[in-house]
Protein backbone atom coordinates (compact mmCIF):
# COMPACT_ATOMS: atom_id res chain seq x y z
CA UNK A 1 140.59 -83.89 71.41
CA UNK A 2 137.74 -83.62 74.18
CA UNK A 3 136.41 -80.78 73.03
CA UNK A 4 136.39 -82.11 69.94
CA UNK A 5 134.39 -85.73 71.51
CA UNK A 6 132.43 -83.13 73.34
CA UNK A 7 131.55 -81.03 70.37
CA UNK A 8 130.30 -84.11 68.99
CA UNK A 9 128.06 -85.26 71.34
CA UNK A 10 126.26 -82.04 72.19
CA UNK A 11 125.50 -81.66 68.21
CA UNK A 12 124.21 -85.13 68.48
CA UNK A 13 121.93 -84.40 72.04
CA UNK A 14 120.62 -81.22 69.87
CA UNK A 15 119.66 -83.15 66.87
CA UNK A 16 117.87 -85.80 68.92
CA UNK A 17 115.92 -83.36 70.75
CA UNK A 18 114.48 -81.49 68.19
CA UNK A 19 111.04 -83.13 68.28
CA UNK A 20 108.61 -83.96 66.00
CA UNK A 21 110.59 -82.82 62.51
CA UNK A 22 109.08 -80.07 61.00
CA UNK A 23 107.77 -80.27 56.99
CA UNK A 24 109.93 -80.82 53.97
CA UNK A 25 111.32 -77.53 52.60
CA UNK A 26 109.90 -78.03 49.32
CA UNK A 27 106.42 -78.43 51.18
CA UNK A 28 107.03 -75.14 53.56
CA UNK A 29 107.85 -73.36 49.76
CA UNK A 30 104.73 -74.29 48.46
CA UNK A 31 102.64 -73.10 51.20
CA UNK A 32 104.71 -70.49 52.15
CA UNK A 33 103.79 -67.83 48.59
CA UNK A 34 107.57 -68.94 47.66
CA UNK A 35 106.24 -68.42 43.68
CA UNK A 36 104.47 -65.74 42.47
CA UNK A 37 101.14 -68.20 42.24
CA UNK A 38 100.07 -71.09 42.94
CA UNK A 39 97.04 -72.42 40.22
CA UNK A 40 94.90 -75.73 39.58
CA UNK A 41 94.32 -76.13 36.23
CA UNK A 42 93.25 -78.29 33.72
CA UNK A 43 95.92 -79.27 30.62
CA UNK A 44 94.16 -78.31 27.15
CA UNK A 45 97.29 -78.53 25.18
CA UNK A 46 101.08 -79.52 25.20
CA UNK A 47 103.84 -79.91 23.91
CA UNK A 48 107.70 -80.64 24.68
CA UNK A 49 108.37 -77.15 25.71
CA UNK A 50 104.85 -75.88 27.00
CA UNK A 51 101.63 -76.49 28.41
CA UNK A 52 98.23 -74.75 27.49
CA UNK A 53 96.55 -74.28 31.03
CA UNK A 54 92.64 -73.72 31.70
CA UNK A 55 93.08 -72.21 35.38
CA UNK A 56 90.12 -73.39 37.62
CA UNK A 57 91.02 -72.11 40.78
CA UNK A 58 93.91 -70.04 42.44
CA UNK A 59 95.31 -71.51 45.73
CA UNK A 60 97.78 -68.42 46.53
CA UNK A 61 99.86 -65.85 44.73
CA UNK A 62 98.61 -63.52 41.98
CA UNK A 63 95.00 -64.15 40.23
CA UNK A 64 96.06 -65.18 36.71
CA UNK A 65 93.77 -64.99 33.54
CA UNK A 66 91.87 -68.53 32.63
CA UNK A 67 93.83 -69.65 30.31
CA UNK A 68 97.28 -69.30 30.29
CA UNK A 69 100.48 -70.86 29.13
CA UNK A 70 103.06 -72.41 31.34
CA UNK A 71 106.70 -72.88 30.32
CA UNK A 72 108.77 -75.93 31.22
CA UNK A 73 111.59 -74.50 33.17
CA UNK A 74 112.32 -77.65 35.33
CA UNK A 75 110.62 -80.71 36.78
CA UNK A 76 111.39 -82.93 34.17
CA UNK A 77 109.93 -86.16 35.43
CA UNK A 78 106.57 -84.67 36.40
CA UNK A 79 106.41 -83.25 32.99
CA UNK A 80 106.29 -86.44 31.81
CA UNK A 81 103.69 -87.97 33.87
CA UNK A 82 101.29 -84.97 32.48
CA UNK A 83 98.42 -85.50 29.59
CA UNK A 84 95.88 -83.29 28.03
CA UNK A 85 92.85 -83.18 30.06
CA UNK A 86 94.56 -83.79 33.13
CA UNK A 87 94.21 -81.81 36.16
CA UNK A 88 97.10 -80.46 38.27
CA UNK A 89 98.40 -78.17 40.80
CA UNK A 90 101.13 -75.76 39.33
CA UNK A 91 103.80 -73.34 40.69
CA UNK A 92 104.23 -70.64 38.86
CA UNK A 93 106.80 -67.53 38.25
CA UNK A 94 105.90 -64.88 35.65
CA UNK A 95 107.23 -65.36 32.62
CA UNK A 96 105.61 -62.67 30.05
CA UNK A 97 102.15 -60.83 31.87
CA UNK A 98 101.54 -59.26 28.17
CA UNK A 99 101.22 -62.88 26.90
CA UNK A 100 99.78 -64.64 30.09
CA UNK A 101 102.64 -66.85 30.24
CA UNK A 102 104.59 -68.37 33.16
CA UNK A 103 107.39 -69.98 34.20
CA UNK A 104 107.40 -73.60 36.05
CA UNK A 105 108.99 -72.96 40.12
CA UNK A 106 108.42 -75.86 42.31
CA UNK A 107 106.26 -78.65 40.16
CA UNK A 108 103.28 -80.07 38.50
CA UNK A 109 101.19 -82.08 40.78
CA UNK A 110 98.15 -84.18 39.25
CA UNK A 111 95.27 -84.51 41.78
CA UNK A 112 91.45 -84.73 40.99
CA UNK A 113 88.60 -83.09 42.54
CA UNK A 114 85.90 -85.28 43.65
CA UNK A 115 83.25 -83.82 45.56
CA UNK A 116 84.55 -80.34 45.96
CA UNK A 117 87.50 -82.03 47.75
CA UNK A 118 91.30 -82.06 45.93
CA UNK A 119 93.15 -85.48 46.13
CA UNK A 120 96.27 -85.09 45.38
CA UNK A 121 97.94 -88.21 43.21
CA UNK A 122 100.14 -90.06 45.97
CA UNK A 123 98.60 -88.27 49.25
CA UNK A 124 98.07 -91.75 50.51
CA UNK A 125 101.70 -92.47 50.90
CA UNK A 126 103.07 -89.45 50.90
CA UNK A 127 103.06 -87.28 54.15
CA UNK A 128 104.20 -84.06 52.51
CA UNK A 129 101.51 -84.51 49.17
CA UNK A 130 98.54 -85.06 52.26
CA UNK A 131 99.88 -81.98 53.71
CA UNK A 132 99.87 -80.10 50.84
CA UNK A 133 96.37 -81.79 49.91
CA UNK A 134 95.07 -80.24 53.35
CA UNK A 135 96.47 -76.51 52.67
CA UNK A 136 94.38 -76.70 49.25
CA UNK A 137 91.13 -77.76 50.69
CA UNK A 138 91.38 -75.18 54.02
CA UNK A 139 91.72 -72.38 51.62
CA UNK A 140 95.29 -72.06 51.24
CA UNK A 141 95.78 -70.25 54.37
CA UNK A 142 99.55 -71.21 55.51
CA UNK A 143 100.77 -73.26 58.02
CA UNK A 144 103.64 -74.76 60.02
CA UNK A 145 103.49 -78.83 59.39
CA UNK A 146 104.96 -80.92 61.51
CA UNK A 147 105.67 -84.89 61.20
CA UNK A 148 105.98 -87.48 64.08
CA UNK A 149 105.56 -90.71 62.83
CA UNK A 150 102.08 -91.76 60.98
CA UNK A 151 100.95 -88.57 62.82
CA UNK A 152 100.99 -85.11 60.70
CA UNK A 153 99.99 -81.67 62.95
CA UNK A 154 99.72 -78.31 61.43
CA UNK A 155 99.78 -75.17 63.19
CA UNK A 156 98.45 -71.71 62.14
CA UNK A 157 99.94 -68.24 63.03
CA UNK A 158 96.87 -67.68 65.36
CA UNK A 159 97.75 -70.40 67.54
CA UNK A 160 95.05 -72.76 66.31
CA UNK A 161 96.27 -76.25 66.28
CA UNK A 162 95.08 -79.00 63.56
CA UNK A 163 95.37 -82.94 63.02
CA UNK A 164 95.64 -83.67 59.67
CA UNK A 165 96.79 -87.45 59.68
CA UNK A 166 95.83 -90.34 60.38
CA UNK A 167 92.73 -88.96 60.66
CA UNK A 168 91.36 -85.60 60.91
CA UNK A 169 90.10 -83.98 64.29
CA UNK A 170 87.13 -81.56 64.56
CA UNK A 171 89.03 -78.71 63.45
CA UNK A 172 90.65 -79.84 60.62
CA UNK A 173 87.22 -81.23 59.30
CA UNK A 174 85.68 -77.47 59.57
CA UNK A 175 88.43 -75.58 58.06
CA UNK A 176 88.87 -77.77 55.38
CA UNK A 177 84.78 -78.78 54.53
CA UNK A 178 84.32 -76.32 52.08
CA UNK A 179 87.15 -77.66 50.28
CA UNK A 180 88.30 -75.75 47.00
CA UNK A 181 85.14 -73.48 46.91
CA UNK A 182 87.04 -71.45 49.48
CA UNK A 183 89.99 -70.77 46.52
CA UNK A 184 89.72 -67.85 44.27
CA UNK A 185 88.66 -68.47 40.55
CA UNK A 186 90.40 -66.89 38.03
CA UNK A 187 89.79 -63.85 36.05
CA UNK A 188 87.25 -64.25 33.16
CA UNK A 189 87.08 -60.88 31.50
CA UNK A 190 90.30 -60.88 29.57
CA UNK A 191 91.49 -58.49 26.54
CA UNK A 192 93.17 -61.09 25.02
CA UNK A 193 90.64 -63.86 24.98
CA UNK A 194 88.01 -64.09 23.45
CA UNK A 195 85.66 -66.73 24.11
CA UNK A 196 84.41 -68.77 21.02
CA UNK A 197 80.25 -67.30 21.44
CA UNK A 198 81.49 -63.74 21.73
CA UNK A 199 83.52 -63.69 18.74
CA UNK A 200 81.99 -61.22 15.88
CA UNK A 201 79.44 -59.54 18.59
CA UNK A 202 80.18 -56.37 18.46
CA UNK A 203 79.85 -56.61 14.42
CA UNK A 204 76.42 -58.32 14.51
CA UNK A 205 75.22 -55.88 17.26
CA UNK A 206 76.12 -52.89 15.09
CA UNK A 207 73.96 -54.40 12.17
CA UNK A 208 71.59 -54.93 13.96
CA UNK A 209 71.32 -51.27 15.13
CA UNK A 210 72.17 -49.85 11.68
CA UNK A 211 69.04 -52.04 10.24
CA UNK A 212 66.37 -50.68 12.79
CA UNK A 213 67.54 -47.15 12.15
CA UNK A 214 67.09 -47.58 8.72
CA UNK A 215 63.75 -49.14 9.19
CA UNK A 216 62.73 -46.18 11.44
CA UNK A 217 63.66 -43.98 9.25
CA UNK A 218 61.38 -45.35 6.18
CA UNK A 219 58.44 -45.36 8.43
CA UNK A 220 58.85 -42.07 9.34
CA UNK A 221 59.04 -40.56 6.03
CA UNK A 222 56.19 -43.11 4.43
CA UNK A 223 53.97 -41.67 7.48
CA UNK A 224 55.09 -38.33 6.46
CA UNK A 225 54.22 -38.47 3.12
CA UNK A 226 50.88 -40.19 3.45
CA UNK A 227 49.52 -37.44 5.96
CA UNK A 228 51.16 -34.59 2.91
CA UNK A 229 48.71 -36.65 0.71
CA UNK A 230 45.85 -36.04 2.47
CA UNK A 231 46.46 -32.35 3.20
CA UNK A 232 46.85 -32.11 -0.42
């Protein structure tokens, strides 16, 4: 029975010593490449079972095409809280890379981007979303978070130290000043996609060709003919 009590109270002395609490472990997934990417995009289409996605930047993870389609394979609630037009940061898992479609892995989160900055919806209350708001605007480059009260600290695998919250210090202010500029866009020239003011251009372009050949062609013989005339 004592070493039972005694059991007990070391666990509990461990526990209490383990100071300040490191990050949610949904928040360490996201910024830890625990999907295969992680995209802002805005919604162009939906439906119950999908979502038509204009990517606008990639955070981490793969570089996906610009538009793409994104399956909803969990995170009920937050699919609800989605509209067209709205803007969002998205984990993603491959679904089908022949049909630029992907799977849903650890949420939809709606943020805005005002003045090159993204705000997540919620940072203001929520330690982990103002976190996860700061890893977007330093360029997605990962870190360990930690939490002590109002107070949230991040740490990068160099040893460089940042405050993120309440307010940021110098160093959090330069990483993070460039804001979403620093993220990678997505890829434009894709085989599948055509954009709308490139359809039928290879069509007009060979008219256009066949028509001056033609042309050249009649000139040439008319000239050729007119100096025969003259010989003659």
């Amino acid at each position: 029975m004592e070493k039972i009590i005694s059991l007990c109270i070391f666990l509990l002395l461990s526990v209490a010593l383990i100071s300040p609490v490191q990050g949610a472990d949904l928040l360490h997934r996201l910024t830890h490449h625990d999907q295969e990417t992680l995209v802002i995009g805005r919604i162009t289409a939906m439906d119950d079972t999908s979502l038509q996605v204009h990517v606008m930047y990639i955070v981490s993870g793969i570089r996906t095409s610009h538009i793409i389609t994104v399956n909803q394979t969990c995170c009920d609630a937050q699919w609800e809280q989605l509209a067209v037009q709205d803007t969002a940061l998205l984990s993603l898992d491959e679904a089908d890379e022949s049909e630029h479609s992907y799977d849903t892995k650890w949420g939809l989160y709606p943020l805005v981007i005002e003045d090159g900055q993204a705000r997540l919806t919620g940072s203001e209350s929520n330690p982990d979303y103002k976190a996860l708001e700061y890893y977007i605007n330093s360029g997605g480059t990962p870190l360990a978070f930690q939490f002590e009260n109002d107070v949230i600290t991040g740490k990068y695998d160099n040893g460089a130290a940042v405050r993120i919250a309440p307010e940021m210090d110098e160093a959090a202010l330069r990483y993070s000043r460039d804001g979403v500029q620093q993220l990678i866009r997505p890829k434009l020239n894709d085989d599948n996609i055509i954009p709308l003011e490139s359809k039928d251009t290879p069509d007009m372009l060979f008219k256009v060709t066949w028509s001056l050949a033609v042309l050249l062609a009649v000139v040439i013989a008319l000239t050729y003919l007119i100096r025969r005339n003259r010989m003659l």
